[in-house]
PDB file of N, CA and C in Angstrom:
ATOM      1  N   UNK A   1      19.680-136.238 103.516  1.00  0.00           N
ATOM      2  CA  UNK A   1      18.461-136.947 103.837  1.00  0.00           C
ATOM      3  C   UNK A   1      17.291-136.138 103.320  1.00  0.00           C
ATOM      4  N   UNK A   2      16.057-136.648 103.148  1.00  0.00           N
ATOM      5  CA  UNK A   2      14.614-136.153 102.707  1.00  0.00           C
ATOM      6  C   UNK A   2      14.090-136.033 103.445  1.00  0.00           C
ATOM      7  N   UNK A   3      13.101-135.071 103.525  1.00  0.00           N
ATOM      8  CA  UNK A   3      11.905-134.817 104.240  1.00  0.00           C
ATOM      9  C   UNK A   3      10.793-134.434 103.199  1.00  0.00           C
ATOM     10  N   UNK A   4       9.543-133.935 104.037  1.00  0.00           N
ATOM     11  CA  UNK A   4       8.543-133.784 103.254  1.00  0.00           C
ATOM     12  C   UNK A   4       8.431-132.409 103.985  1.00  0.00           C
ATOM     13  N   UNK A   5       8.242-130.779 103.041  1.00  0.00           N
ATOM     14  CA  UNK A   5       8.340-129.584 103.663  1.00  0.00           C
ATOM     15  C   UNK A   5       6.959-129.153 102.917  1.00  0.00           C
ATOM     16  N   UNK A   6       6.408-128.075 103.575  1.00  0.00           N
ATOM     17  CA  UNK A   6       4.915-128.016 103.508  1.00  0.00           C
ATOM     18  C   UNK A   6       4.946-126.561 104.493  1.00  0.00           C
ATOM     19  N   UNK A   7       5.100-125.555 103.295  1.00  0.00           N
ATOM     20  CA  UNK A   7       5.284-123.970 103.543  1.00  0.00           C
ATOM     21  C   UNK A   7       3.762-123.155 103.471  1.00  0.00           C
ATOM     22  N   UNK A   8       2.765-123.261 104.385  1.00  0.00           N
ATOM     23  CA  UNK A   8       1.447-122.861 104.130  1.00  0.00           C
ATOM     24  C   UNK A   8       1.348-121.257 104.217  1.00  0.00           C
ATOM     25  N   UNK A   9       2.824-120.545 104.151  1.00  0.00           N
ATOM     26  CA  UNK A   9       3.029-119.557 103.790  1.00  0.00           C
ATOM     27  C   UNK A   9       3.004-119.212 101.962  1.00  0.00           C
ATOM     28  N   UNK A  10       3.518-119.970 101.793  1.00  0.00           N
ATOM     29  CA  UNK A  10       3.645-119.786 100.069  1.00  0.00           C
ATOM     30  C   UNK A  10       1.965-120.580  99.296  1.00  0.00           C
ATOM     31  N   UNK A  11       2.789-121.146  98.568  1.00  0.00           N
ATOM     32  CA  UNK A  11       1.227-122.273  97.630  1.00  0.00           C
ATOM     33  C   UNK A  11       1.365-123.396  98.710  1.00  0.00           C
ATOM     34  N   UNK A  12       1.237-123.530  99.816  1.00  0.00           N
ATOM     35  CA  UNK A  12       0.743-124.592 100.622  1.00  0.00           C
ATOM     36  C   UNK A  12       0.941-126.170 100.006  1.00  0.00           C
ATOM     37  N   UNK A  13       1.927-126.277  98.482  1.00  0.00           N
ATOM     38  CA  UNK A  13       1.892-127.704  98.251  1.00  0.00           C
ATOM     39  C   UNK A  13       3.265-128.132  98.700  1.00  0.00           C
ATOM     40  N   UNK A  14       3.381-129.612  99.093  1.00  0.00           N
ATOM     41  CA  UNK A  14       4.123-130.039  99.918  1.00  0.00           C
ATOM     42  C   UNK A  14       5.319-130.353  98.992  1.00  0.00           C
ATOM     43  N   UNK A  15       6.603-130.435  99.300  1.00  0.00           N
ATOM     44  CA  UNK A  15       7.664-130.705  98.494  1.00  0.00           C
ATOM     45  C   UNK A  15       8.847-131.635  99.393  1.00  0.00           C
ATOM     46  N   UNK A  16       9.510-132.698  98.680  1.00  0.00           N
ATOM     47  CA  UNK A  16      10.361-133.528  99.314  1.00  0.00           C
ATOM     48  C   UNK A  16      11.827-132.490  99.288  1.00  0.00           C
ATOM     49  N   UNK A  17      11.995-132.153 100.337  1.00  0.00           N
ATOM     50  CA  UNK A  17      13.550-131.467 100.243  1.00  0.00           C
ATOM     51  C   UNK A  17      14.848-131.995 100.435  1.00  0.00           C
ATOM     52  N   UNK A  18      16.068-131.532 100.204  1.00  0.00           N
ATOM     53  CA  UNK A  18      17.549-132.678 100.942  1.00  0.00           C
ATOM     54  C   UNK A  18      17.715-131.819 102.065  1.00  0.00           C
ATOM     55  N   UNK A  19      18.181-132.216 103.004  1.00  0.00           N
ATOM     56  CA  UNK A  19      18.316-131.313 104.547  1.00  0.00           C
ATOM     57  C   UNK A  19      19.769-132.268 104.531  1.00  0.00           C
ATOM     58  N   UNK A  20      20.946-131.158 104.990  1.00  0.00           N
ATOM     59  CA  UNK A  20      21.741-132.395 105.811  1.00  0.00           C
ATOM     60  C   UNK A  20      21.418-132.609 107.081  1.00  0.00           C
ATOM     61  N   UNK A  21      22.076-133.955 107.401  1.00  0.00           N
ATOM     62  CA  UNK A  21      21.704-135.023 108.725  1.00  0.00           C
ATOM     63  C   UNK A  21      22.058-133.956 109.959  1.00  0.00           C
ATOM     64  N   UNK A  22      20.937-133.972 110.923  1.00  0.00           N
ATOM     65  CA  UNK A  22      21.509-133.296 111.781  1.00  0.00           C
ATOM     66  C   UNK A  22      21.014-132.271 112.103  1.00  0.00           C
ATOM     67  N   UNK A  23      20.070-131.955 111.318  1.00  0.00           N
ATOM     68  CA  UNK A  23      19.757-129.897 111.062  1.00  0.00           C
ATOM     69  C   UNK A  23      18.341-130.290 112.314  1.00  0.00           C
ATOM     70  N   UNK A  24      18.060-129.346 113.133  1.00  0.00           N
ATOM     71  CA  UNK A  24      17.455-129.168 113.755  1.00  0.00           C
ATOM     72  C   UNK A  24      16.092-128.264 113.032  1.00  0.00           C
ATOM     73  N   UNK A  25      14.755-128.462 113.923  1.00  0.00           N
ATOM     74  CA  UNK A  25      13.551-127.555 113.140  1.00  0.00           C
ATOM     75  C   UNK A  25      13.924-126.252 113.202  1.00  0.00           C
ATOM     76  N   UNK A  26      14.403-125.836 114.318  1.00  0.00           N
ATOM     77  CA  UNK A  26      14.719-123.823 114.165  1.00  0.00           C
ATOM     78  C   UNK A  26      15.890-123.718 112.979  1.00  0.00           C
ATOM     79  N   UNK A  27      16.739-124.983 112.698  1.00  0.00           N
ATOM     80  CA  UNK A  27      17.991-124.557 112.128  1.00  0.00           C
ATOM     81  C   UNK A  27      16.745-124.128 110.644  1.00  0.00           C
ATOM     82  N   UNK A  28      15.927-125.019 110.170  1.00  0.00           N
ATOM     83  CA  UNK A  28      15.540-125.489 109.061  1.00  0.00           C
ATOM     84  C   UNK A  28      14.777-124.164 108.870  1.00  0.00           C
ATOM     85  N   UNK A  29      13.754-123.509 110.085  1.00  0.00           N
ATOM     86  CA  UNK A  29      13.512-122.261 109.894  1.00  0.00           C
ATOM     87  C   UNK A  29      13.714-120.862 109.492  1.00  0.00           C
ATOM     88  N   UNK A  30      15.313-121.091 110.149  1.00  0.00           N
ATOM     89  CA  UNK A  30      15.941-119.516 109.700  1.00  0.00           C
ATOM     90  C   UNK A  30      16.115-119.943 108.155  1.00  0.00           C
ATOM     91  N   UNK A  31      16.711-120.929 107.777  1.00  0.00           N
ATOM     92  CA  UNK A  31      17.277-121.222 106.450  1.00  0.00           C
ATOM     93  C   UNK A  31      15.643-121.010 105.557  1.00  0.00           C
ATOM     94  N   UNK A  32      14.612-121.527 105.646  1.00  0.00           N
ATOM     95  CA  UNK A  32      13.325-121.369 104.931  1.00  0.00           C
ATOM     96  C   UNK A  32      12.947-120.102 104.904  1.00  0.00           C
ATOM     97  N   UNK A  33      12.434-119.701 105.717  1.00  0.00           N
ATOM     98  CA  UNK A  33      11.755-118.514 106.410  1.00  0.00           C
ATOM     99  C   UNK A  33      12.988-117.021 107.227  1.00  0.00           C
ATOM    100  N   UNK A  34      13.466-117.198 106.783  1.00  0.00           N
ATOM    101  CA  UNK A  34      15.225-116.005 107.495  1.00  0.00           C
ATOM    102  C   UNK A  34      14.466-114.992 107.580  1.00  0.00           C
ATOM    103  N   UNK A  35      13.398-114.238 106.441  1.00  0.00           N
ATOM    104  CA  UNK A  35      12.668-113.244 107.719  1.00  0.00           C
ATOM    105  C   UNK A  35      11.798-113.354 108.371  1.00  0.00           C
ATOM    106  N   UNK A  36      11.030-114.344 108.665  1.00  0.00           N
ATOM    107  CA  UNK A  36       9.793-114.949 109.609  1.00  0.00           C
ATOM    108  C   UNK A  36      10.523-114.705 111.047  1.00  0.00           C
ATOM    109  N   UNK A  37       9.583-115.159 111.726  1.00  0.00           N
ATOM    110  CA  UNK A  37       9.730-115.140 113.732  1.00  0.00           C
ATOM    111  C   UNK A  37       8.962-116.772 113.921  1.00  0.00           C
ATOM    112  N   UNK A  38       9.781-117.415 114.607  1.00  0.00           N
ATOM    113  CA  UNK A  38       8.903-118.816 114.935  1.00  0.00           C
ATOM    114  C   UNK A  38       7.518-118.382 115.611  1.00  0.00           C
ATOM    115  N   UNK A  39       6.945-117.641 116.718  1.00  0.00           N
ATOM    116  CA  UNK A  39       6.519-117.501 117.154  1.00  0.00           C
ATOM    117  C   UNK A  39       5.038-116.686 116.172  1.00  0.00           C
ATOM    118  N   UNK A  40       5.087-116.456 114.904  1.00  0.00           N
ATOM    119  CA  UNK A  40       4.184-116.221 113.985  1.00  0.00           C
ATOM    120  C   UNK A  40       4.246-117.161 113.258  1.00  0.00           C
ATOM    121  N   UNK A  41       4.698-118.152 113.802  1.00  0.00           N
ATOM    122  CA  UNK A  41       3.911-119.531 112.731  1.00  0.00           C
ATOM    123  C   UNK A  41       3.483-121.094 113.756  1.00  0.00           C
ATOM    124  N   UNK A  42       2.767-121.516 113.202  1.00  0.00           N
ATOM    125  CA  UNK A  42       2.483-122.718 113.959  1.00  0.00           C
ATOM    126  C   UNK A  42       3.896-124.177 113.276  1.00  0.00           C
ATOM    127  N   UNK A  43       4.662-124.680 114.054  1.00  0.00           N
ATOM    128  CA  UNK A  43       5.300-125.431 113.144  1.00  0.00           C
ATOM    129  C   UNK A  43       5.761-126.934 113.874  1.00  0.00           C
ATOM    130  N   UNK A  44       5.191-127.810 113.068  1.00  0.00           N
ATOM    131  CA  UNK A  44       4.476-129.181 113.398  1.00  0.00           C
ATOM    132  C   UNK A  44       5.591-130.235 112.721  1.00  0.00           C
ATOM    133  N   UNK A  45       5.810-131.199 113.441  1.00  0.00           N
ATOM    134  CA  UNK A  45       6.930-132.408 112.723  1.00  0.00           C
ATOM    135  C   UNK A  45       5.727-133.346 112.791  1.00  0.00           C
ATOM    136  N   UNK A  46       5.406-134.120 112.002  1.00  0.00           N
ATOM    137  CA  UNK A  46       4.608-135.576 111.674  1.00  0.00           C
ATOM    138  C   UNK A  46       3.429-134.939 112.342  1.00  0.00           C
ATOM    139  N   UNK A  47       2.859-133.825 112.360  1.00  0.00           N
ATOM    140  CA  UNK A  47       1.305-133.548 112.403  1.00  0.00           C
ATOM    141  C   UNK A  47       1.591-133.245 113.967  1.00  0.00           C
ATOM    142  N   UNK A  48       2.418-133.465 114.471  1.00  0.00           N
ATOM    143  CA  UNK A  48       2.303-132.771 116.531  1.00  0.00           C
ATOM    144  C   UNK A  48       3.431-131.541 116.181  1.00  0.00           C
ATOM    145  N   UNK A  49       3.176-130.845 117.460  1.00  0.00           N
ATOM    146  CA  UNK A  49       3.727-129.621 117.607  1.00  0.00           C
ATOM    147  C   UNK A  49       5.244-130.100 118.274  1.00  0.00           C
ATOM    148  N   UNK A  50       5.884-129.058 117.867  1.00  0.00           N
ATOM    149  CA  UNK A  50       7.721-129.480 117.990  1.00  0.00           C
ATOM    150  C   UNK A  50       7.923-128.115 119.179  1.00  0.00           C
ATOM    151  N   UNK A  51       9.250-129.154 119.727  1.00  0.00           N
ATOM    152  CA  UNK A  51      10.307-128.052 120.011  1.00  0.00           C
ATOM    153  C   UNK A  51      11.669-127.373 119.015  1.00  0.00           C
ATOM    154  N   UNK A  52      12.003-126.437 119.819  1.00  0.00           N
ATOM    155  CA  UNK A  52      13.318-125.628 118.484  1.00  0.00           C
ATOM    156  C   UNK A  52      14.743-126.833 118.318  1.00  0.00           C
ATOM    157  N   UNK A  53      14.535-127.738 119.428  1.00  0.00           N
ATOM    158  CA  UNK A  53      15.789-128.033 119.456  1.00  0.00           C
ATOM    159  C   UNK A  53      15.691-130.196 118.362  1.00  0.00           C
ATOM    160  N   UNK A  54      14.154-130.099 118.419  1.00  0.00           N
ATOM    161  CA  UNK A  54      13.929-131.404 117.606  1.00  0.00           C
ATOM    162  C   UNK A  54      15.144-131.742 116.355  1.00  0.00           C
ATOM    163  N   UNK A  55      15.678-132.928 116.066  1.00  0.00           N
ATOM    164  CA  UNK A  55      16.748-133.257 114.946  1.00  0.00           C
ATOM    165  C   UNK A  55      15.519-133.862 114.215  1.00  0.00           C
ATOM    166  N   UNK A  56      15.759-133.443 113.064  1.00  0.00           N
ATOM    167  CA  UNK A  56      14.954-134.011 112.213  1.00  0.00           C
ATOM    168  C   UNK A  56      15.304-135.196 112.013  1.00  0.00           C
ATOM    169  N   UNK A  57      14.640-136.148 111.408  1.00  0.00           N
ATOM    170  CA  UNK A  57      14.779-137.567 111.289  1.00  0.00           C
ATOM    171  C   UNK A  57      14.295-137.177 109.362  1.00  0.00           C
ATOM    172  N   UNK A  58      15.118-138.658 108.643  1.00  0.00           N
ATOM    173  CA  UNK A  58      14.587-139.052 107.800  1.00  0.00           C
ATOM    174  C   UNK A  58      13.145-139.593 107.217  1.00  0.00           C
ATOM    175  N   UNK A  59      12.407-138.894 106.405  1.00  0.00           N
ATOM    176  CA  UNK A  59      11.101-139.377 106.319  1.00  0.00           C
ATOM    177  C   UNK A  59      10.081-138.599 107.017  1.00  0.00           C
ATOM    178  N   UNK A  60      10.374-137.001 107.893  1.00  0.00           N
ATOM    179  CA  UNK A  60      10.126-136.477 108.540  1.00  0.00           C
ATOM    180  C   UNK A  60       9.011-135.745 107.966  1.00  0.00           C
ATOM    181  N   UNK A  61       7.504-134.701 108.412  1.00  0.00           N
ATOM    182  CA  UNK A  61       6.751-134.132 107.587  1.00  0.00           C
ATOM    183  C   UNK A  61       6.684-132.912 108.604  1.00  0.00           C
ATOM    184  N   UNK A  62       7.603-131.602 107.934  1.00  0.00           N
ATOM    185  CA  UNK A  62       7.530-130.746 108.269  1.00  0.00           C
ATOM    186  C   UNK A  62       6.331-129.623 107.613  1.00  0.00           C
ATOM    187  N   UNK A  63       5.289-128.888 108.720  1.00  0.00           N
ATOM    188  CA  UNK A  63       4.592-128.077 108.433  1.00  0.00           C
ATOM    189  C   UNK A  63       5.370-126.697 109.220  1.00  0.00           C
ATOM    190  N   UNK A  64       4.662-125.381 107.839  1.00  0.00           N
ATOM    191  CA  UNK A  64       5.137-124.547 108.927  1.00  0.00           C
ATOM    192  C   UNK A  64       3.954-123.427 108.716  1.00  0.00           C
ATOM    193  N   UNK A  65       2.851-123.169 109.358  1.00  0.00           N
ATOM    194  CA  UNK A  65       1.694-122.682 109.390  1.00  0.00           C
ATOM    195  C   UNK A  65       1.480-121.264 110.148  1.00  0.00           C
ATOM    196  N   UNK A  66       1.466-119.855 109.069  1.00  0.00           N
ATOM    197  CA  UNK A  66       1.752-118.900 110.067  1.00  0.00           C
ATOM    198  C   UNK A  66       0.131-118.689 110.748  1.00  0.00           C
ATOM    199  N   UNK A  67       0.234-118.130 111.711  1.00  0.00           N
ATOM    200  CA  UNK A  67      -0.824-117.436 112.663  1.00  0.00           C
ATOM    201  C   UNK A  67      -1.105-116.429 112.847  1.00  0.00           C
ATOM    202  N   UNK A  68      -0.498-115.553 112.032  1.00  0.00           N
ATOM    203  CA  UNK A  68      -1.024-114.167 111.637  1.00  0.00           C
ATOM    204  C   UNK A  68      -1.349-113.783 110.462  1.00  0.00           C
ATOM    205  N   UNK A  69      -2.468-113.801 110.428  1.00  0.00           N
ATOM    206  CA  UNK A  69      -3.250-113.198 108.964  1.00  0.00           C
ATOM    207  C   UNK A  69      -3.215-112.027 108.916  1.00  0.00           C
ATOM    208  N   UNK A  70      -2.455-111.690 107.420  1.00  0.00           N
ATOM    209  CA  UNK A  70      -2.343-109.886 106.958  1.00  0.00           C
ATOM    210  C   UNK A  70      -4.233-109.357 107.003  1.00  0.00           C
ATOM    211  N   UNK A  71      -4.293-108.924 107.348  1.00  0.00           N
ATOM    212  CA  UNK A  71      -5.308-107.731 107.424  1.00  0.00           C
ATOM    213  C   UNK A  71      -6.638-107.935 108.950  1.00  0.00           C
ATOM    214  N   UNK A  72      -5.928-109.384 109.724  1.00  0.00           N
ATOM    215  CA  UNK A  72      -6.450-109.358 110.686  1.00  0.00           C
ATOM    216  C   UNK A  72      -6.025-108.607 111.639  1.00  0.00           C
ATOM    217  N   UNK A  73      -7.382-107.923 112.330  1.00  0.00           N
ATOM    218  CA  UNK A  73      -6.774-107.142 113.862  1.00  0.00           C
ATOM    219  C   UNK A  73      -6.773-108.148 114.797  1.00  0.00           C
ATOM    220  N   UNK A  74      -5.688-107.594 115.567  1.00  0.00           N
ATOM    221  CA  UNK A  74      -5.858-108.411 117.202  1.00  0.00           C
ATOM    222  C   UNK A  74      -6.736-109.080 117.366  1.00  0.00           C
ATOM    223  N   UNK A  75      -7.881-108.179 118.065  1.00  0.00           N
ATOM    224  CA  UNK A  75      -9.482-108.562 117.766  1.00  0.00           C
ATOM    225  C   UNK A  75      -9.917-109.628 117.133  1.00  0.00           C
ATOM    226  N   UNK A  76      -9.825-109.123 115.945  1.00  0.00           N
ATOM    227  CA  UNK A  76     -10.244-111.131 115.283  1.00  0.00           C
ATOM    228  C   UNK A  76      -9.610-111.900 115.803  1.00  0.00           C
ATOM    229  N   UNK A  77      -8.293-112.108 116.041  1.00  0.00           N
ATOM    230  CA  UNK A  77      -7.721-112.725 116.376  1.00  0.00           C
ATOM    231  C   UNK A  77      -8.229-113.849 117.867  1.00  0.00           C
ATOM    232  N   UNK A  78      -8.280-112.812 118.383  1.00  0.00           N
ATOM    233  CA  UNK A  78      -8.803-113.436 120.356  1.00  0.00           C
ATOM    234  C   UNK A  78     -10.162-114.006 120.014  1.00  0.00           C
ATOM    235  N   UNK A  79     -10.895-113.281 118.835  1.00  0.00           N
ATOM    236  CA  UNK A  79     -12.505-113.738 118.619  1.00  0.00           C
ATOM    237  C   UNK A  79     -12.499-115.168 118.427  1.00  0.00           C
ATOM    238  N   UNK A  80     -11.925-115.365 116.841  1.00  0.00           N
ATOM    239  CA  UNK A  80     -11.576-116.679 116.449  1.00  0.00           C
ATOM    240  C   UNK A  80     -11.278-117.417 117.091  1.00  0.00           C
ATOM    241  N   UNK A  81     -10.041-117.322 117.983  1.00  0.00           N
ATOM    242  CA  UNK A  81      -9.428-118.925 118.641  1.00  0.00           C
ATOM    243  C   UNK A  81      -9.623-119.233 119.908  1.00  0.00           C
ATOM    244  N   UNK A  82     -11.047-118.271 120.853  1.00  0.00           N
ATOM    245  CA  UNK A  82     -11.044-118.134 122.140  1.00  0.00           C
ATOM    246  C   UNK A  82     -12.993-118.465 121.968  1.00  0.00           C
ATOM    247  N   UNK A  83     -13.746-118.177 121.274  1.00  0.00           N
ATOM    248  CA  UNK A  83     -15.397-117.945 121.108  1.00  0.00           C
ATOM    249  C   UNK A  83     -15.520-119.337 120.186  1.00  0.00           C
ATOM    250  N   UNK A  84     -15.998-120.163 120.780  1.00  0.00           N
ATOM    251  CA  UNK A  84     -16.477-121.393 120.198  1.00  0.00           C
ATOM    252  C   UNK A  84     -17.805-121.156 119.753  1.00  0.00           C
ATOM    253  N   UNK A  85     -18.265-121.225 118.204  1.00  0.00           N
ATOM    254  CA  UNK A  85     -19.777-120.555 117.939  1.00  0.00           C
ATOM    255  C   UNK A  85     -20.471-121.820 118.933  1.00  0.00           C
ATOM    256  N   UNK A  86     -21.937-121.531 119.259  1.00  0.00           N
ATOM    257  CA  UNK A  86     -22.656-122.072 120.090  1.00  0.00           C
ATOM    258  C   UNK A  86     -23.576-122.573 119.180  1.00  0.00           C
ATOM    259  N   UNK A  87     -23.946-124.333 119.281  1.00  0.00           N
ATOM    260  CA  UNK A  87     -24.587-124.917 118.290  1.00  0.00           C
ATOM    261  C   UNK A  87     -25.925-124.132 117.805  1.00  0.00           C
ATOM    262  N   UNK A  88     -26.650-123.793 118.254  1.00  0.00           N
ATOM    263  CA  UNK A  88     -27.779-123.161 117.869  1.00  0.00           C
ATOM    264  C   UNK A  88     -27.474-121.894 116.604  1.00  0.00           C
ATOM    265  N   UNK A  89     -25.864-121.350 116.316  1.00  0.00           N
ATOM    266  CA  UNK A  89     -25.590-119.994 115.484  1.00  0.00           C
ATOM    267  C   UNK A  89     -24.812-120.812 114.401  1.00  0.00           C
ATOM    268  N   UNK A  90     -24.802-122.667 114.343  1.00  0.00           N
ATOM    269  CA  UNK A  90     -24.030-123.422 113.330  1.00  0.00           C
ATOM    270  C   UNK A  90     -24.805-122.890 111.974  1.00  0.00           C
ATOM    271  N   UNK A  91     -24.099-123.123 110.981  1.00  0.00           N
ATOM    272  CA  UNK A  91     -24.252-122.817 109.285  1.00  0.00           C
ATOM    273  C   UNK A  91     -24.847-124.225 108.623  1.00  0.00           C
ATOM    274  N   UNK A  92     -25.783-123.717 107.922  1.00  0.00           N
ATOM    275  CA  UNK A  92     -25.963-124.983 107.011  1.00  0.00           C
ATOM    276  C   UNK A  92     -26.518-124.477 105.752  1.00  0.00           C
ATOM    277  N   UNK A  93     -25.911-125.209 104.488  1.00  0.00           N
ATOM    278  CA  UNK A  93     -26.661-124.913 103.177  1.00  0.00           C
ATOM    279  C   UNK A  93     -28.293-125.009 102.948  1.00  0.00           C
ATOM    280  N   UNK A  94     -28.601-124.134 102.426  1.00  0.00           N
ATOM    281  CA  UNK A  94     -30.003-123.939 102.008  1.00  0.00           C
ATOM    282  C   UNK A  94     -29.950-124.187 100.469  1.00  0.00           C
ATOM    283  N   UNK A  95     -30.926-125.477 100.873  1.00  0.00           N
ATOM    284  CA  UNK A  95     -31.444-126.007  99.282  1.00  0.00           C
ATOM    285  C   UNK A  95     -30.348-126.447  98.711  1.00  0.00           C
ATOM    286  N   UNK A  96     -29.034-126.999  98.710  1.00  0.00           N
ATOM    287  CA  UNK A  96     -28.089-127.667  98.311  1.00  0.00           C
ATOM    288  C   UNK A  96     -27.333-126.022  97.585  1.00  0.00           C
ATOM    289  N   UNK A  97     -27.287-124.974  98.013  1.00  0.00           N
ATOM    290  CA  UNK A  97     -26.673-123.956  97.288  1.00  0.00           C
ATOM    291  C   UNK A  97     -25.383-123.578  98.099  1.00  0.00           C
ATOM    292  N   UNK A  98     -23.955-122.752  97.975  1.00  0.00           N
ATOM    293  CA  UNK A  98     -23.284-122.422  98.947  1.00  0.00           C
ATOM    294  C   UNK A  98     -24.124-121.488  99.643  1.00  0.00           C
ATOM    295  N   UNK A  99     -25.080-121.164  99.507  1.00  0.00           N
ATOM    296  CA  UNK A  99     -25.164-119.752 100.584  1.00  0.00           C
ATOM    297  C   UNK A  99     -26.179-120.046 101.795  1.00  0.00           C
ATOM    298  N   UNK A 100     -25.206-119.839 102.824  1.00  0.00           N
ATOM    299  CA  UNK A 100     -26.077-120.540 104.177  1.00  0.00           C
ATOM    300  C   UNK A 100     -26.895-119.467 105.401  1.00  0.00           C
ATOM    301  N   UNK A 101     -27.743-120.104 105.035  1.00  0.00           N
ATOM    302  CA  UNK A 101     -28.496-119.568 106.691  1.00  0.00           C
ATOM    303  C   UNK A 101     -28.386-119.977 107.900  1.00  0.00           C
ATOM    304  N   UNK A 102     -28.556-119.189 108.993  1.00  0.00           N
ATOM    305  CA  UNK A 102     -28.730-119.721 110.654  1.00  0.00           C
ATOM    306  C   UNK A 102     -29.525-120.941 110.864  1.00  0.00           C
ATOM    307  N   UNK A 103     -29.760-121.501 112.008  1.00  0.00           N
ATOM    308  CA  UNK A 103     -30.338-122.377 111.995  1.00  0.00           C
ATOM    309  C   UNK A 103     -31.394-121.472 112.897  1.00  0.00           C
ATOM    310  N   UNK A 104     -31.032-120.307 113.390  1.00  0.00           N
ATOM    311  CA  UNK A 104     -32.273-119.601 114.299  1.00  0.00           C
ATOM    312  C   UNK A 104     -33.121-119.065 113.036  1.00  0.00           C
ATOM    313  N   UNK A 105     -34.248-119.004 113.349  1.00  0.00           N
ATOM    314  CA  UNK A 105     -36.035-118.606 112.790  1.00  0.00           C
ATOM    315  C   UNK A 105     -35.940-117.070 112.939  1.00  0.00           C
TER     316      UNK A 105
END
């Protein structure tokens, strides 16, 4: 059977693979990823978050998105996914250029 696999570890472009019938998402993991840890990647069937024991289905769109960035500390880490910037510190282009200023004076 086919699926659609989408390794945002590698070049992030998506590829139709053959899986045989039956293979579960952790099975599909060790076999992709054999030295990865599930738990350093985010990994999604049809865009929602899975369990290890999901059977893949035909037509299926597997992501597998790690969550640890090489040269991030901890630190960034808790910063990023815990500190929602506060509208007043949002980014916006100046003068149609990439390089943006605060919206504070």
């Amino acid at each position: 059977m086919q699926i659609t696999y989408i390794n945002n570890d590698g070049a992030g472009f998506a590829d139709r693979i053959e899986i045989e019938d039956g293979i579960t998402i952790q099975q599909l993991f060790t076999q992709r990823l054999p030295h990865g840890s599930p738990a350093d990647y985010l990994i999604r069937v049809n865009r929602q978050p899975t369990t290890s024991d999901y059977v893949l289905q035909p037509g299926d769109r597997v992501s597998m998105t790690p969550t640890k960035i090489e040269g991030a500390t901890a630190l960034d880490s808790v910063f990023l996914t815990l500190s929602p910037v506060p509208k007043e510190r949002l980014w916006e282009p100046v003068r149609g250029s990439t390089v943006c200023t605060s919206r504070e004076s």
